[in-house]
N, C-alpha and C. Protein backbone atom coordinates (compact mmCIF):
# COMPACT_ATOMS: atom_id res chain seq x y z
N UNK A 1 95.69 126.31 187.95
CA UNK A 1 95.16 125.92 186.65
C UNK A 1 94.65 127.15 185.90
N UNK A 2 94.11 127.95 186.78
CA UNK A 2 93.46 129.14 185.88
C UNK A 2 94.45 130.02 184.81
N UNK A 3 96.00 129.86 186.08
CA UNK A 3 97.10 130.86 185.22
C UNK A 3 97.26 130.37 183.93
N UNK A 4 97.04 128.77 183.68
CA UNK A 4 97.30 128.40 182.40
C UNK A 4 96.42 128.57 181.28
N UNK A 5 95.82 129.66 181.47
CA UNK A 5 94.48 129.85 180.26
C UNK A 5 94.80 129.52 178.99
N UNK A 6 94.62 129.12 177.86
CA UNK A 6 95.07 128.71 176.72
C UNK A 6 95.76 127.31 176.56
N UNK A 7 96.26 127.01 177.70
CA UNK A 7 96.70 125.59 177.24
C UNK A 7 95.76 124.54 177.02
N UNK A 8 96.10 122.94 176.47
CA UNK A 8 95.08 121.95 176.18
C UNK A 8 95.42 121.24 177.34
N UNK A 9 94.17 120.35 177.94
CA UNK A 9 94.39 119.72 178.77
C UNK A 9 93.61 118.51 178.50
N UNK A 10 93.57 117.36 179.31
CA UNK A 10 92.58 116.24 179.05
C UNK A 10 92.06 115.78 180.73
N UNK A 11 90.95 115.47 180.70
CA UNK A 11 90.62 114.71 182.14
C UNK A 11 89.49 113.62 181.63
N UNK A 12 90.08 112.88 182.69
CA UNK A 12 90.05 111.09 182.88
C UNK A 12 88.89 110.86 183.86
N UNK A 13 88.00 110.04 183.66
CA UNK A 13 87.32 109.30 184.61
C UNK A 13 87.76 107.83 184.17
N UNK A 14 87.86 107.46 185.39
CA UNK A 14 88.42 106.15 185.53
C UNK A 14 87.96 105.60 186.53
N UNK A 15 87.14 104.05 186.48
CA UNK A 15 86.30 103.03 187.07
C UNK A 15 87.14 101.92 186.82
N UNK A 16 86.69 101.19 188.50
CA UNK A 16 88.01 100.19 188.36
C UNK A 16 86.71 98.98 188.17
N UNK A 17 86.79 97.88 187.17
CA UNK A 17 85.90 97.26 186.81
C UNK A 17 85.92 96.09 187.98
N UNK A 18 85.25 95.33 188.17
CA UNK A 18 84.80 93.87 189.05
C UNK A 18 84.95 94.05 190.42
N UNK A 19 84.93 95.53 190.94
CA UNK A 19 85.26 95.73 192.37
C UNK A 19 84.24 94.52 192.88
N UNK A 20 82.91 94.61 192.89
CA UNK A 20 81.75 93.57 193.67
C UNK A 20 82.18 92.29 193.35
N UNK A 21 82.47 92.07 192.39
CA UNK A 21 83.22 90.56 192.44
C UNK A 21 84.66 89.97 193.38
N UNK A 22 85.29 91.29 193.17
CA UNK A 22 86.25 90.76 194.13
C UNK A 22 86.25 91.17 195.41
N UNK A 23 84.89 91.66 196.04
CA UNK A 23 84.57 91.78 197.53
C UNK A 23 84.00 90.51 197.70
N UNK A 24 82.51 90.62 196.98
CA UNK A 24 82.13 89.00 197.05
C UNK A 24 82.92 87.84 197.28
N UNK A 25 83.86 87.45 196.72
CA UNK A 25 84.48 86.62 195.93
C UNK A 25 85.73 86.11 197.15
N UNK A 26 86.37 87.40 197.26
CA UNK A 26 87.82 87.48 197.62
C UNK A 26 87.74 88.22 199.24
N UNK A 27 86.65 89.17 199.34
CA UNK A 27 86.90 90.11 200.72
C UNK A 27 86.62 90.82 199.91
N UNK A 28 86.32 91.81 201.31
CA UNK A 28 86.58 93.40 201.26
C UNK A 28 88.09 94.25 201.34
N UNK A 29 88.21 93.42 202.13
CA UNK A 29 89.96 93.48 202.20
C UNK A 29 90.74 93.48 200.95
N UNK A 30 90.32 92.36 200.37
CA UNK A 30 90.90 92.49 198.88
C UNK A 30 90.09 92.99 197.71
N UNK A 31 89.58 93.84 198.28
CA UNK A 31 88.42 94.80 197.55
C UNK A 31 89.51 96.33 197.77
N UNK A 32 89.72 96.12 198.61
CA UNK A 32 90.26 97.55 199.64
C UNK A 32 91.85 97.43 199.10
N UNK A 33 92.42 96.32 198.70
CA UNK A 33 93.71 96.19 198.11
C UNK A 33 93.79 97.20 196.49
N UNK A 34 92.61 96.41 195.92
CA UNK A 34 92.01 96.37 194.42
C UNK A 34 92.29 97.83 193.83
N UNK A 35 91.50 98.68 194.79
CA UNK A 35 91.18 100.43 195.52
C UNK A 35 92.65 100.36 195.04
N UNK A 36 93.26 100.39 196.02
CA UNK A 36 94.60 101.28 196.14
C UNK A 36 95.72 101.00 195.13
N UNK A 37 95.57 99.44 194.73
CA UNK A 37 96.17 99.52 193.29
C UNK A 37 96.14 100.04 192.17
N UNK A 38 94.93 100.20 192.15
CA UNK A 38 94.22 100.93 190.94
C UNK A 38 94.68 102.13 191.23
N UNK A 39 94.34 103.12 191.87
CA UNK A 39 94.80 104.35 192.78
C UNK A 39 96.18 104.48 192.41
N UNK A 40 97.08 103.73 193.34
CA UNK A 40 98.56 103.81 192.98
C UNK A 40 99.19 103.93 191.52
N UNK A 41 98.10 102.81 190.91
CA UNK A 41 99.15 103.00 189.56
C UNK A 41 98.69 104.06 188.74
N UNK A 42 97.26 104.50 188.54
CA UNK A 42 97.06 105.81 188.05
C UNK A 42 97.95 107.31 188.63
N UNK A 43 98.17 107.09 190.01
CA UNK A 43 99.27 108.54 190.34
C UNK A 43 100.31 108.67 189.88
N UNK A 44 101.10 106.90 189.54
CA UNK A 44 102.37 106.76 189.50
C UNK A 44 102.62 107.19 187.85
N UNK A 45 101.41 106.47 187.06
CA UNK A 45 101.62 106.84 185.52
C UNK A 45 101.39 108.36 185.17
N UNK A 46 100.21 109.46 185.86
CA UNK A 46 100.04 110.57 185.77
C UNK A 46 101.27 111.13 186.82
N UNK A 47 101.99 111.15 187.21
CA UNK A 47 102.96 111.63 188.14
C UNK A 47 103.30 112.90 187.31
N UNK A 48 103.93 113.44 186.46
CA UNK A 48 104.73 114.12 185.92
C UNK A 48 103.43 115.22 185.22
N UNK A 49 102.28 114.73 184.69
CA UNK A 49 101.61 115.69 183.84
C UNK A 49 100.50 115.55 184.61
N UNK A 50 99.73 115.62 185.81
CA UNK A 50 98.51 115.27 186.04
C UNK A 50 98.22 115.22 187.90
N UNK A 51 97.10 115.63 187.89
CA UNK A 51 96.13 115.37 189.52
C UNK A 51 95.37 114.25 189.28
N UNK A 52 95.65 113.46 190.03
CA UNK A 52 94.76 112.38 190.40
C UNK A 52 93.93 112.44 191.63
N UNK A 53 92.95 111.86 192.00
CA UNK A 53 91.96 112.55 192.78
C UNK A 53 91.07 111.27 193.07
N UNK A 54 90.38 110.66 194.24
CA UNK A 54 89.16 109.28 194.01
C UNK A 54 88.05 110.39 194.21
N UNK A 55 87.07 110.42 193.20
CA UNK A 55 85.84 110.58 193.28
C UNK A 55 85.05 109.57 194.54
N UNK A 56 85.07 108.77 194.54
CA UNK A 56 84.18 108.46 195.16
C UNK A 56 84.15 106.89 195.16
N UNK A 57 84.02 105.35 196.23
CA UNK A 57 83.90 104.19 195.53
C UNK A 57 85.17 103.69 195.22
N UNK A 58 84.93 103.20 194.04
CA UNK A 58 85.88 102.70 192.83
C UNK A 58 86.05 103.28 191.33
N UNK A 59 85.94 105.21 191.53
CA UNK A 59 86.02 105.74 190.46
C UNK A 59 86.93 107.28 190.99
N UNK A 60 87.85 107.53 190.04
CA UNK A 60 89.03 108.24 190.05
C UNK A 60 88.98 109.44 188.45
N UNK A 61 89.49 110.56 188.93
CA UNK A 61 89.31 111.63 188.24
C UNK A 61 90.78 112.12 188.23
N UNK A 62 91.37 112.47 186.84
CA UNK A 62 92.53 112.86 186.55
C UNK A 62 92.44 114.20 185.64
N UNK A 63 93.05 114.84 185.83
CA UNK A 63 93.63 116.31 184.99
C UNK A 63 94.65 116.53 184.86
N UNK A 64 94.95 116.68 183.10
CA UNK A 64 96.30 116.04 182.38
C UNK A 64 96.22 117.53 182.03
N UNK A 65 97.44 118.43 182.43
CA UNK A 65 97.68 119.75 181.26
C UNK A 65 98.65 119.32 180.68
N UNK A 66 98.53 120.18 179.62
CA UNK A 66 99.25 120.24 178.84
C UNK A 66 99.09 119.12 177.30
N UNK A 67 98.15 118.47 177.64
CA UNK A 67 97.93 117.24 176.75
C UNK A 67 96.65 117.43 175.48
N UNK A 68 97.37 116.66 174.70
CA UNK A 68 96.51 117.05 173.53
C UNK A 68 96.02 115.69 172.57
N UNK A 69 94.54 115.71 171.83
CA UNK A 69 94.11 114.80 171.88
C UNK A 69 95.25 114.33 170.38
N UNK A 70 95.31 112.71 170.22
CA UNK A 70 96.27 112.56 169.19
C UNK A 70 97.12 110.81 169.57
N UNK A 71 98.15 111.13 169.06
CA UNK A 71 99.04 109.74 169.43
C UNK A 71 99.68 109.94 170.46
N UNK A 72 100.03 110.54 171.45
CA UNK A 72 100.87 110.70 172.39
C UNK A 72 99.82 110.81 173.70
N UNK A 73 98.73 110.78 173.42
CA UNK A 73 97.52 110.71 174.35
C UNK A 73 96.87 109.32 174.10
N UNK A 74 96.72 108.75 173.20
CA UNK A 74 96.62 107.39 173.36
C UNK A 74 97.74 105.86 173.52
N UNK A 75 98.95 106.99 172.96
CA UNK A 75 100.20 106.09 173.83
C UNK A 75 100.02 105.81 175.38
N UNK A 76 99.76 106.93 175.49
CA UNK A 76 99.49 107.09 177.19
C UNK A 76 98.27 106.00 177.88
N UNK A 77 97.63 106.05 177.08
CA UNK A 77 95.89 105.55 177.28
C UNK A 77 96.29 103.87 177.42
N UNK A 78 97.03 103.56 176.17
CA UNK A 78 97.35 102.37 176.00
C UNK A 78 98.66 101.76 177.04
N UNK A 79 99.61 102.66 177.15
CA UNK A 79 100.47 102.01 178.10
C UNK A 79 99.59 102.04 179.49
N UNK A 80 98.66 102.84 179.84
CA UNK A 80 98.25 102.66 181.26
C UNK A 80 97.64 101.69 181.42
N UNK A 81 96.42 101.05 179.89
CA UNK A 81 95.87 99.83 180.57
C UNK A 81 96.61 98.52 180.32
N UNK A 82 98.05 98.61 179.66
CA UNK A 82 98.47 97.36 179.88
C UNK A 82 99.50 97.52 181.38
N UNK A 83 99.44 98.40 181.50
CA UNK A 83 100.37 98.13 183.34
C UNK A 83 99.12 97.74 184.16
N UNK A 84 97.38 98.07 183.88
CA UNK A 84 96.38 97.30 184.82
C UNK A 84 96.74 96.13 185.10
N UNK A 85 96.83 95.80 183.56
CA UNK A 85 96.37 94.70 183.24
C UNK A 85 97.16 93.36 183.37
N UNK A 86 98.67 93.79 183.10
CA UNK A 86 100.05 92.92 184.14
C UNK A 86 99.87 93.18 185.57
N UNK A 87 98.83 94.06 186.21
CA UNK A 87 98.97 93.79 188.03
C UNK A 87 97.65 92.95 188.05
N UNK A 88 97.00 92.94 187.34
CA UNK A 88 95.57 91.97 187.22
C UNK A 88 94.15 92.53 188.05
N UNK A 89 94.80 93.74 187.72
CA UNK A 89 93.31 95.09 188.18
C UNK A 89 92.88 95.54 186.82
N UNK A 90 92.06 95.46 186.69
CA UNK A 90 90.95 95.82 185.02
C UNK A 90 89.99 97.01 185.66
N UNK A 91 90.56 98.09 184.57
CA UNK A 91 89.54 99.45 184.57
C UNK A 91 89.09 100.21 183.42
N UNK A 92 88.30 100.47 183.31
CA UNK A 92 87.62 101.41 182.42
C UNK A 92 88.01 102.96 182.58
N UNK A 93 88.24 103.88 181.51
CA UNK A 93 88.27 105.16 181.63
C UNK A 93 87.84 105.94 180.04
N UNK A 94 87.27 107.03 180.66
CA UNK A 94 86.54 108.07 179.73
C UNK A 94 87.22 108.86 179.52
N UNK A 95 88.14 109.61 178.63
CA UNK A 95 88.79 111.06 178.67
C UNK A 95 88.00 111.68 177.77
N UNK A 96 88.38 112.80 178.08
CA UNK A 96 88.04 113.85 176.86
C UNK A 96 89.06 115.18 176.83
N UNK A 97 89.39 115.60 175.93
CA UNK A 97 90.10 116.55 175.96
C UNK A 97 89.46 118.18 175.55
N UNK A 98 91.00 119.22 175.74
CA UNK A 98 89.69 120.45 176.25
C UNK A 98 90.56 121.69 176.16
N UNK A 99 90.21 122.66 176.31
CA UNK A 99 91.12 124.04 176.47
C UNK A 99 91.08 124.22 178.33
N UNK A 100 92.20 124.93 178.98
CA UNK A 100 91.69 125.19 180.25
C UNK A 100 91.78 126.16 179.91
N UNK A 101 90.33 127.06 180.74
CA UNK A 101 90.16 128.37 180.59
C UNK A 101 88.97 128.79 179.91
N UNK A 102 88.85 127.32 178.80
CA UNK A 102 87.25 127.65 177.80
C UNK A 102 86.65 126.54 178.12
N UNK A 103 87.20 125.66 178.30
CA UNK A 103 86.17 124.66 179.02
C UNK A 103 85.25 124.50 179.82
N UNK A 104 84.54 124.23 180.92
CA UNK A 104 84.07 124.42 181.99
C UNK A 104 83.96 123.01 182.83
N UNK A 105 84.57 123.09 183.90
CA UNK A 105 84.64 121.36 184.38
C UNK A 105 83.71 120.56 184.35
N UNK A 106 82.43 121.30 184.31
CA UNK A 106 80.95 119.83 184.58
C UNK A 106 80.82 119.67 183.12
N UNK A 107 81.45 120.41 182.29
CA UNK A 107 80.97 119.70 180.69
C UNK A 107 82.14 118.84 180.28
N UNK A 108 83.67 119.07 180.65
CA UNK A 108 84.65 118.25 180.27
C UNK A 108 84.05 116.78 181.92
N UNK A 109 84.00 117.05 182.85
CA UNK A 109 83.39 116.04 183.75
C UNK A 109 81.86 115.20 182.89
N UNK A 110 81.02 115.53 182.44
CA UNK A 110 80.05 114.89 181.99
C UNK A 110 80.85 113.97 180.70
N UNK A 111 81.54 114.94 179.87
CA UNK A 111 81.87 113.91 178.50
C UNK A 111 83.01 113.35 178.86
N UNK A 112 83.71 113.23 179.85
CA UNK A 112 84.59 111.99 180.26
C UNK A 112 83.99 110.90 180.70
N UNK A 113 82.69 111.23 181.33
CA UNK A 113 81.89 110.25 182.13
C UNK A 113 80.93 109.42 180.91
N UNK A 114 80.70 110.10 180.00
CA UNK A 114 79.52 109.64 178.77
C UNK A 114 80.96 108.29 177.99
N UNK A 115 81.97 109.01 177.54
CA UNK A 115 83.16 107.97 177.27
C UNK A 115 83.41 106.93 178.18
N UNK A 116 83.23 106.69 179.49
CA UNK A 116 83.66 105.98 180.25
C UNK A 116 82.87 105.10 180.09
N UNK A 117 81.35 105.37 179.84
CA UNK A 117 80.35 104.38 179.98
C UNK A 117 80.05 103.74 178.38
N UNK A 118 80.57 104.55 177.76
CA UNK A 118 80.80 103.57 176.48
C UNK A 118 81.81 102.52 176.82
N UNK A 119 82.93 102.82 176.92
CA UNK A 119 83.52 101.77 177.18
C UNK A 119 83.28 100.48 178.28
N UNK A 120 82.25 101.00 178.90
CA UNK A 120 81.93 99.98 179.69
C UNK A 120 80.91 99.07 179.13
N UNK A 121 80.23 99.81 178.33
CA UNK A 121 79.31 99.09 177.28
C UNK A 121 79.72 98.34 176.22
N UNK A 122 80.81 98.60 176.18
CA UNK A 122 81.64 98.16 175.05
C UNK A 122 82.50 96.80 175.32
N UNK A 123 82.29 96.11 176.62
CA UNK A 123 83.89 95.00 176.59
C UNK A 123 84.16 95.66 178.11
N UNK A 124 84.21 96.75 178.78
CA UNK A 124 85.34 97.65 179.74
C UNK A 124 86.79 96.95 179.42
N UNK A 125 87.91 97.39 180.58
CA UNK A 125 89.22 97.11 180.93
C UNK A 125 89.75 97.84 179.00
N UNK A 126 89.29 98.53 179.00
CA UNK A 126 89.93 99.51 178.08
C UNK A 126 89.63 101.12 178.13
N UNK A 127 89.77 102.07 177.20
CA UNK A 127 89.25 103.35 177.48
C UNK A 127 88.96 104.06 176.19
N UNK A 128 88.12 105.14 176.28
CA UNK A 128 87.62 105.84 174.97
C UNK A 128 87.72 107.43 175.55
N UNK A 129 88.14 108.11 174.07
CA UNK A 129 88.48 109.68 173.77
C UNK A 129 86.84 110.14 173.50
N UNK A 130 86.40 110.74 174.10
CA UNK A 130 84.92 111.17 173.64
C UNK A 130 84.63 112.11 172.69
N UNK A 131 83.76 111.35 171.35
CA UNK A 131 83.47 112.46 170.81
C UNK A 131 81.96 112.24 170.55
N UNK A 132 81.51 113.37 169.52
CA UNK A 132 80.00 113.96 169.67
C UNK A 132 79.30 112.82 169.42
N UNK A 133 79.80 111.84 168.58
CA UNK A 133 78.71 110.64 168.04
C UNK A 133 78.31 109.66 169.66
N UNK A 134 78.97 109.90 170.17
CA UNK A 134 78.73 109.57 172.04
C UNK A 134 77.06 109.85 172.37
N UNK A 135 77.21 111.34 171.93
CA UNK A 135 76.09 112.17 172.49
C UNK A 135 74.88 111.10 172.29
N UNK A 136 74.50 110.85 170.57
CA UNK A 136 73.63 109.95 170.18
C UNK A 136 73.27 108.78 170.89
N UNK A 137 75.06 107.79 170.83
CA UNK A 137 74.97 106.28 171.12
C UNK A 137 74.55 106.05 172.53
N UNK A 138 74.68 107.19 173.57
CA UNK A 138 74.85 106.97 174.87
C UNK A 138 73.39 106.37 174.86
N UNK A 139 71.98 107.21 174.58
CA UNK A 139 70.88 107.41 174.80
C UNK A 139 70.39 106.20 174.15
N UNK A 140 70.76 105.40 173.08
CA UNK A 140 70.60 104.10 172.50
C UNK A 140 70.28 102.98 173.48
N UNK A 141 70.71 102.89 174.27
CA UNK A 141 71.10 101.99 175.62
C UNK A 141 70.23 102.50 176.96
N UNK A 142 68.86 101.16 176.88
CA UNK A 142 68.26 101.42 178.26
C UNK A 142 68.82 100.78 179.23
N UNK A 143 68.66 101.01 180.75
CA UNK A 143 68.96 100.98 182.02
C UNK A 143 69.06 99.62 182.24
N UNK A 144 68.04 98.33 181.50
CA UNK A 144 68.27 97.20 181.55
C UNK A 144 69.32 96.38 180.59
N UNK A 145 69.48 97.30 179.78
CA UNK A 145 70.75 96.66 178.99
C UNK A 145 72.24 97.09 179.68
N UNK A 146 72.14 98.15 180.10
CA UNK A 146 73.27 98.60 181.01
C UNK A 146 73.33 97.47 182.22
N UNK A 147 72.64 96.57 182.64
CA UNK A 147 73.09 95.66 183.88
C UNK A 147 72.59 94.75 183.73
N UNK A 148 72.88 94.34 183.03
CA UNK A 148 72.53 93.05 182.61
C UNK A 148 73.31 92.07 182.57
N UNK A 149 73.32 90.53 183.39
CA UNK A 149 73.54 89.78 184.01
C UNK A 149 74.60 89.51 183.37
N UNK A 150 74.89 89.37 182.06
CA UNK A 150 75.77 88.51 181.26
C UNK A 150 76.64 89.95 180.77
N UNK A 151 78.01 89.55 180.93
CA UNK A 151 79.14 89.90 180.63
C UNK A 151 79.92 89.97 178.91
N UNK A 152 79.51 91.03 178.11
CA UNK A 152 80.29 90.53 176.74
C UNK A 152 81.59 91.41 176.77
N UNK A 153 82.61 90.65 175.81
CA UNK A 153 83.83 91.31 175.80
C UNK A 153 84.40 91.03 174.79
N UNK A 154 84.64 91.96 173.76
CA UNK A 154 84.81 91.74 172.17
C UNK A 154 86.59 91.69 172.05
N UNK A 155 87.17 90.81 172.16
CA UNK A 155 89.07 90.69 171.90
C UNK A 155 89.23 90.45 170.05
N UNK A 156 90.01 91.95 169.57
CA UNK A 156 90.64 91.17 168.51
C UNK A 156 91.95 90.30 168.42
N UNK A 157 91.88 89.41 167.33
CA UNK A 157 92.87 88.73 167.12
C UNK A 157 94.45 89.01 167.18
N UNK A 158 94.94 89.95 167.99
CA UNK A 158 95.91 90.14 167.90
C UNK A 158 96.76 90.15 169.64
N UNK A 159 97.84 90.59 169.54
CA UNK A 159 98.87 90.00 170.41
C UNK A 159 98.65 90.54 172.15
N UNK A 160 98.29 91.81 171.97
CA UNK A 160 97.54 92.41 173.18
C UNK A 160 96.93 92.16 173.69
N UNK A 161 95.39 92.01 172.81
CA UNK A 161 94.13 90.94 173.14
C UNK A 161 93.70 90.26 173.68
N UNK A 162 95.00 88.95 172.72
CA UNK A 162 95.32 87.65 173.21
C UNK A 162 95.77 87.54 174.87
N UNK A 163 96.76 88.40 175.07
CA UNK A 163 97.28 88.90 176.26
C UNK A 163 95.91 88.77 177.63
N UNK A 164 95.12 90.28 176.91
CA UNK A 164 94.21 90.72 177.87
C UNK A 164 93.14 89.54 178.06
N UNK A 165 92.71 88.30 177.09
CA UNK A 165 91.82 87.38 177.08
C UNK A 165 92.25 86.62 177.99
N UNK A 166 93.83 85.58 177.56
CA UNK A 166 94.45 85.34 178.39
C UNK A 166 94.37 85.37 179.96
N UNK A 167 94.77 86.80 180.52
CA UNK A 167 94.57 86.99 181.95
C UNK A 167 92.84 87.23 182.18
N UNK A 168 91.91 87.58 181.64
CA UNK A 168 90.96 87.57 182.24
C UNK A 168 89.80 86.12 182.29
N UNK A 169 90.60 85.65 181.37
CA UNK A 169 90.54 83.67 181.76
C UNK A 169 90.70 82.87 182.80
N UNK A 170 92.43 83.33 183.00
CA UNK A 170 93.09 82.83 184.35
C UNK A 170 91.97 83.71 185.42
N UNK A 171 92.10 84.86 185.97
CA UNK A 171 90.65 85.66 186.58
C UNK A 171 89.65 84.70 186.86
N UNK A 172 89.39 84.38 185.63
CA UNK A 172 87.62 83.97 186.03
C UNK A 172 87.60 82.16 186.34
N UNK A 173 88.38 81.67 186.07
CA UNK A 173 88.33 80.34 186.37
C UNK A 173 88.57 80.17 188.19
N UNK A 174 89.79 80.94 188.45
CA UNK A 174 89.77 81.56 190.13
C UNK A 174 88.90 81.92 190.97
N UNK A 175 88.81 82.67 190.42
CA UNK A 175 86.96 83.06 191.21
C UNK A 175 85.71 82.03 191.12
N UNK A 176 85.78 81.23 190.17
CA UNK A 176 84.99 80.13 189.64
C UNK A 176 83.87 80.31 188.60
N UNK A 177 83.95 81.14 187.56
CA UNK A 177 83.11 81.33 186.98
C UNK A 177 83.08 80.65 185.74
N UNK A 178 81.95 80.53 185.18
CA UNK A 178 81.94 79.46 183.80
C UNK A 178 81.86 80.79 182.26
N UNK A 179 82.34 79.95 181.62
CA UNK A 179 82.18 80.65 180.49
C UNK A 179 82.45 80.31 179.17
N UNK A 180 81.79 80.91 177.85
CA UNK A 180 82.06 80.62 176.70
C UNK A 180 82.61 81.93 175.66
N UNK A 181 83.90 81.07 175.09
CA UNK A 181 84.29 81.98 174.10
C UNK A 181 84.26 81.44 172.70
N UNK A 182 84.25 82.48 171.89
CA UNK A 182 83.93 82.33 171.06
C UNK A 182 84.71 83.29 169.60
N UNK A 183 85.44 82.27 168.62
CA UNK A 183 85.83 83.20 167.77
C UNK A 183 85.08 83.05 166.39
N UNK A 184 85.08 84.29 166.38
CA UNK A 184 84.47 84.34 164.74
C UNK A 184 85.25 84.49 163.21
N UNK A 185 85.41 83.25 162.45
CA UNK A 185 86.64 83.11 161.79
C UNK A 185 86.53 84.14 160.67
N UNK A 186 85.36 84.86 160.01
CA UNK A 186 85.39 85.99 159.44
C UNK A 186 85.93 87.23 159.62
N UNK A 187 85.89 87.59 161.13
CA UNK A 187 86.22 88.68 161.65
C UNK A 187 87.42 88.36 162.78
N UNK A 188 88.02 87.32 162.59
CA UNK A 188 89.16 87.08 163.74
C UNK A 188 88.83 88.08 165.49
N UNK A 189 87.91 87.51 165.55
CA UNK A 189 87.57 88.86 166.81
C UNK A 189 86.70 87.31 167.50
N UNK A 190 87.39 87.39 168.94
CA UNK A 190 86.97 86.30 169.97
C UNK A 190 85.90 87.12 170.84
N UNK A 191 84.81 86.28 171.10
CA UNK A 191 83.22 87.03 172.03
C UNK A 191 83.85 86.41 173.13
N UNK A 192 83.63 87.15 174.30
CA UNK A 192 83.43 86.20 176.04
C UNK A 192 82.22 86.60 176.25
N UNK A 193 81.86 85.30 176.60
CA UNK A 193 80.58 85.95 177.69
C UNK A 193 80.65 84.75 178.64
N UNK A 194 80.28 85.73 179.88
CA UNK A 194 80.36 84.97 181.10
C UNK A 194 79.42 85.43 182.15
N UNK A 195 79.25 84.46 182.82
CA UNK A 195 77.71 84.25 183.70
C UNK A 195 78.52 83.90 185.10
């Protein structure tokens, strides 16, 4: 990596969302499945431009050279979470993008991780490009709003969405969980929340 001084690169933190639910729920075993799917399909989609790596748990670290922040980085972003999301593993991920060479890994590692947790704040089973207005919003959000019992997940009205609402419906009725959705006919944008 060092020889490539000057090039752009991007790195990924990526959290695979409901692991404790589907140990609880399902096993550990199929906790331990969950792992390696998630795993698998992140190597298989970074194969060609990227190290994939498990941090630790149910959270995974990727380094993309050559990649630059834009449409061909969120093509990417977007085709990866709809292949989760047809195997019916839901994850969250933070990127941020970077120079290798001027970067320094614990600052591109921290603002992948500050993105990740927006998006987890946000709905998860999607992902966010980090930028500075992060810095602010992160610190907005105390420790009890971060775990807090009830589940929100903001779907707009459109065909993807519908898709991703869809399967995380079928999901939760399986496992047995109750829930209310909710669309708002001003803003065509459906609320879940689930207990």
């Amino acid at each position: 990596i060092e020889k490539r001084t000057g090039r752009t690169c991007a790195m990924l933190v990526a959290d695979l969302d409901g692991l404790k639910i589907i140990n609880d729920n399902l096993g550990h075993t199929s906790g331990d499945a969950a792992i390696k799917l998630f795993a698998d399909t992140l190597a298989t989609h970074f194969a060609d431009s990227g190290i994939v790596g498990r941090i630790g748990g149910d959270e995974f670290m990727a380094f993309l050279d050559g990649v630059e922040a834009g449409a061909s980085l969120d093509d990417a972003m977007k085709s990866l979470i709809m292949k989760l999301v047809e195997l019916h593993v839901y994850g969250s991920i933070g990127v941020v993008t970077g120079d290798v060479g001027a970067d320094c890994f614990n600052e591109l590692y921290r603002k992948a991780d500050m993105a990740l947790y927006h998006v987890k704040r946000n709905g998860k089973c999607d992902y966010a490009v980090y930028s500075p207005q992060m810095e602010d919003a992160s610190y907005k959000h105390t420790a009890h709003e971060r775990h807090a019992p009830v589940q929100r997940n903001i779907f707009e009205r459109n065909h993807q969405d519908r898709l991703r609402l869809q399967k995380m419906l079928e999901v939760m009725v399986a496992l047995g969980f109750e829930y209310i959705c909710i669309l708002h006919a001003e803003t065509h944008i459906y609320e879940l929340y689930a207990n």
